[in-house]
Protein backbone atom coordinates (compact mmCIF):
# COMPACT_ATOMS: atom_id res chain seq x y z
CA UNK A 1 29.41 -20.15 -65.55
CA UNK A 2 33.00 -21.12 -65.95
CA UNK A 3 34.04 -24.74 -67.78
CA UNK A 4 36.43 -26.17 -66.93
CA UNK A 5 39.35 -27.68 -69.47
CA UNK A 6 38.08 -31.41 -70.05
CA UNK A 7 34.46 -30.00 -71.02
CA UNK A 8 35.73 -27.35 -73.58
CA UNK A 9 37.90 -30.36 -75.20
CA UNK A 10 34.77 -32.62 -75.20
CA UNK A 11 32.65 -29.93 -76.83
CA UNK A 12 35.03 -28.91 -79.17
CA UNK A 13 35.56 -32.68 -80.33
CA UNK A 14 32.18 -33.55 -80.83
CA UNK A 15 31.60 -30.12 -83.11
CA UNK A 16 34.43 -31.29 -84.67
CA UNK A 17 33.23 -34.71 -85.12
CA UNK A 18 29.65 -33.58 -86.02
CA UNK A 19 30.95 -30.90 -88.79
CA UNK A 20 32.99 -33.13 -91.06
CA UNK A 21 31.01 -35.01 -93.77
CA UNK A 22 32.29 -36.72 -96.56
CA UNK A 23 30.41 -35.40 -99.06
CA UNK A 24 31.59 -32.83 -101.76
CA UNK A 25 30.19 -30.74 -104.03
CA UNK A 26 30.09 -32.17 -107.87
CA UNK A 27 32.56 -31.10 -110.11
CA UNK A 28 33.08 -32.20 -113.37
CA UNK A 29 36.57 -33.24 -113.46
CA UNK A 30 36.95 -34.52 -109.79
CA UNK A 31 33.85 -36.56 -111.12
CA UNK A 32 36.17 -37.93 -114.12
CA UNK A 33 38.97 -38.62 -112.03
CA UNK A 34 40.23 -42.09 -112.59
CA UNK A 35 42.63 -43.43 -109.67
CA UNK A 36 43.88 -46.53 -109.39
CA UNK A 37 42.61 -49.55 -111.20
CA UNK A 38 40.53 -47.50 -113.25
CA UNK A 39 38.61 -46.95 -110.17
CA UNK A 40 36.86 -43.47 -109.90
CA UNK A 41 38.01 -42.49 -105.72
CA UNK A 42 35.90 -39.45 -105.89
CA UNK A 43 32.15 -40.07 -107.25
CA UNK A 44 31.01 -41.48 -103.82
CA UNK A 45 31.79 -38.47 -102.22
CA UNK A 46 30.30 -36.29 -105.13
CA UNK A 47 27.25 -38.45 -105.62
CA UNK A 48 24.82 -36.52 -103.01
CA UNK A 49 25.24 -33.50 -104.26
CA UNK A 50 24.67 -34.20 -107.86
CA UNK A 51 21.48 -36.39 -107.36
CA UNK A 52 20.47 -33.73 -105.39
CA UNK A 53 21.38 -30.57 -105.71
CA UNK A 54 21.60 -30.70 -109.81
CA UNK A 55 18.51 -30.68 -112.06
CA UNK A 56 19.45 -33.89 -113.68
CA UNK A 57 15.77 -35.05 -114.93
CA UNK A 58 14.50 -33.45 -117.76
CA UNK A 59 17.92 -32.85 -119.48
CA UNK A 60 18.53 -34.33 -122.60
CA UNK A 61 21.02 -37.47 -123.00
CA UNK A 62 23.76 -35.05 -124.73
CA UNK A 63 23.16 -31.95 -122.11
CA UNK A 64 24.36 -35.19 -119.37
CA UNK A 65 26.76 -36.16 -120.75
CA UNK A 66 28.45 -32.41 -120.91
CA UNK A 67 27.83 -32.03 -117.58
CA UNK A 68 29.19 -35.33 -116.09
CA UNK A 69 30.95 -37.37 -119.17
CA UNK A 70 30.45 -40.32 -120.86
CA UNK A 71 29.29 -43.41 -118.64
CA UNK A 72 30.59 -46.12 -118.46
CA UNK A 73 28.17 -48.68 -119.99
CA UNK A 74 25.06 -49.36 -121.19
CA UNK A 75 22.77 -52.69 -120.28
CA UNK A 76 22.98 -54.77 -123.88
CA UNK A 77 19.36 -54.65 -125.41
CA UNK A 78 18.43 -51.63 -123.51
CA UNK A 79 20.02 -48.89 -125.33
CA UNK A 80 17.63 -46.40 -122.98
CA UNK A 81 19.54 -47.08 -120.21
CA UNK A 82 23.40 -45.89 -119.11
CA UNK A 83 25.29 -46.38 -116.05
CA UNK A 84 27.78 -44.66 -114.06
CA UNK A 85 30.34 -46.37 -112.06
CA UNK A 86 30.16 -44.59 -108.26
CA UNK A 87 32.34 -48.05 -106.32
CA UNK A 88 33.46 -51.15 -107.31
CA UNK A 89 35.41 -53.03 -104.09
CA UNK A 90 37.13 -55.96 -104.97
CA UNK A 91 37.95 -57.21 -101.54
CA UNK A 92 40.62 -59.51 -101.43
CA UNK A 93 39.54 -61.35 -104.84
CA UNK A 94 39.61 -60.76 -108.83
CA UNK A 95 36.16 -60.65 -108.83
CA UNK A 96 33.85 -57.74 -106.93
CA UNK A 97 32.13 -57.96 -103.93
CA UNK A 98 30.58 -54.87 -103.68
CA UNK A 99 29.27 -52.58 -107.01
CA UNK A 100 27.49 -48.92 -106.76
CA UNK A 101 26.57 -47.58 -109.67
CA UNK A 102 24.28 -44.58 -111.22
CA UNK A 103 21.70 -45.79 -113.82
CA UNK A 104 19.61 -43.03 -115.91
CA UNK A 105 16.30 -44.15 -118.02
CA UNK A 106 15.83 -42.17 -120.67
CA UNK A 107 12.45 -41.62 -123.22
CA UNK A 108 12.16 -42.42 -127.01
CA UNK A 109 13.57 -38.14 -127.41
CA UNK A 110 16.71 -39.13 -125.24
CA UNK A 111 15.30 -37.03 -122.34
CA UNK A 112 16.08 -38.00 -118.84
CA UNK A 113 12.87 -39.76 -116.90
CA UNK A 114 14.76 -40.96 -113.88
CA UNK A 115 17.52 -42.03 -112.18
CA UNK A 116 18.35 -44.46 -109.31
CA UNK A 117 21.15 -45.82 -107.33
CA UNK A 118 21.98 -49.28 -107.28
CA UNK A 119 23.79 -51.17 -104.81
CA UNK A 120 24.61 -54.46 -105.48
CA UNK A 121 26.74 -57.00 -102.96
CA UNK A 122 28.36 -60.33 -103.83
């Protein structure tokens, strides 16, 4: 069976189409990057793979942070909980209208019990 022209172009646009993800595999300083704004352009991306591919419960508070850096911030009067900044989109205002950030929970011995996304729109 011979195809013709338009069907090889078709095919080879939707493999194209269907092989590209925006995902990328965590590293450390890509993670750190800070563009513009203070903004960090390439956690998003990054984000699957650590959460997924990385052994990040069980590890102690200072093994996390020498494997992704310092976060960010920590809620006031929870000092067992730190956050990541993944997005912050300000729109077309001074104020956000879309946050995503990375929270760990950690024990009473600073060991990792879980972490969650959270996604929060305005």
């Amino acid at each position: 069976m011979i195809m013709n022209r338009p069907t090889i172009i078709i095919l080879t646009l939707c493999f194209l189409l269907t092989s590209c993800k925006d995902n990328v595999t965590f590293d450390k300083v890509g993670w750190a990057f800070q563009g513009d704004l203070g903004l960090y352009p390439n956690r998003d991306k990054m984000l699957d793979d650590l959460t997924k591919n990385k052994n990040l419960k069980g590890l102690t508070y200072r093994q996390l942070i020498d494997k992704i850096g310092e976060p960010e911030k920590n809620v006031v009067g929870d000092s067992n909980t730190i956050y990541y900044d993944i997005v912050t989109d300000y729109g077309y205002d001074i104020d956000p209208v879309y946050i995503k950030t990375l929270e760990f929970k950690f024990d009473t011995d600073s060991i990792i019990t879980d972490f969650k996304i959270n996604e929060t729109k305005h």
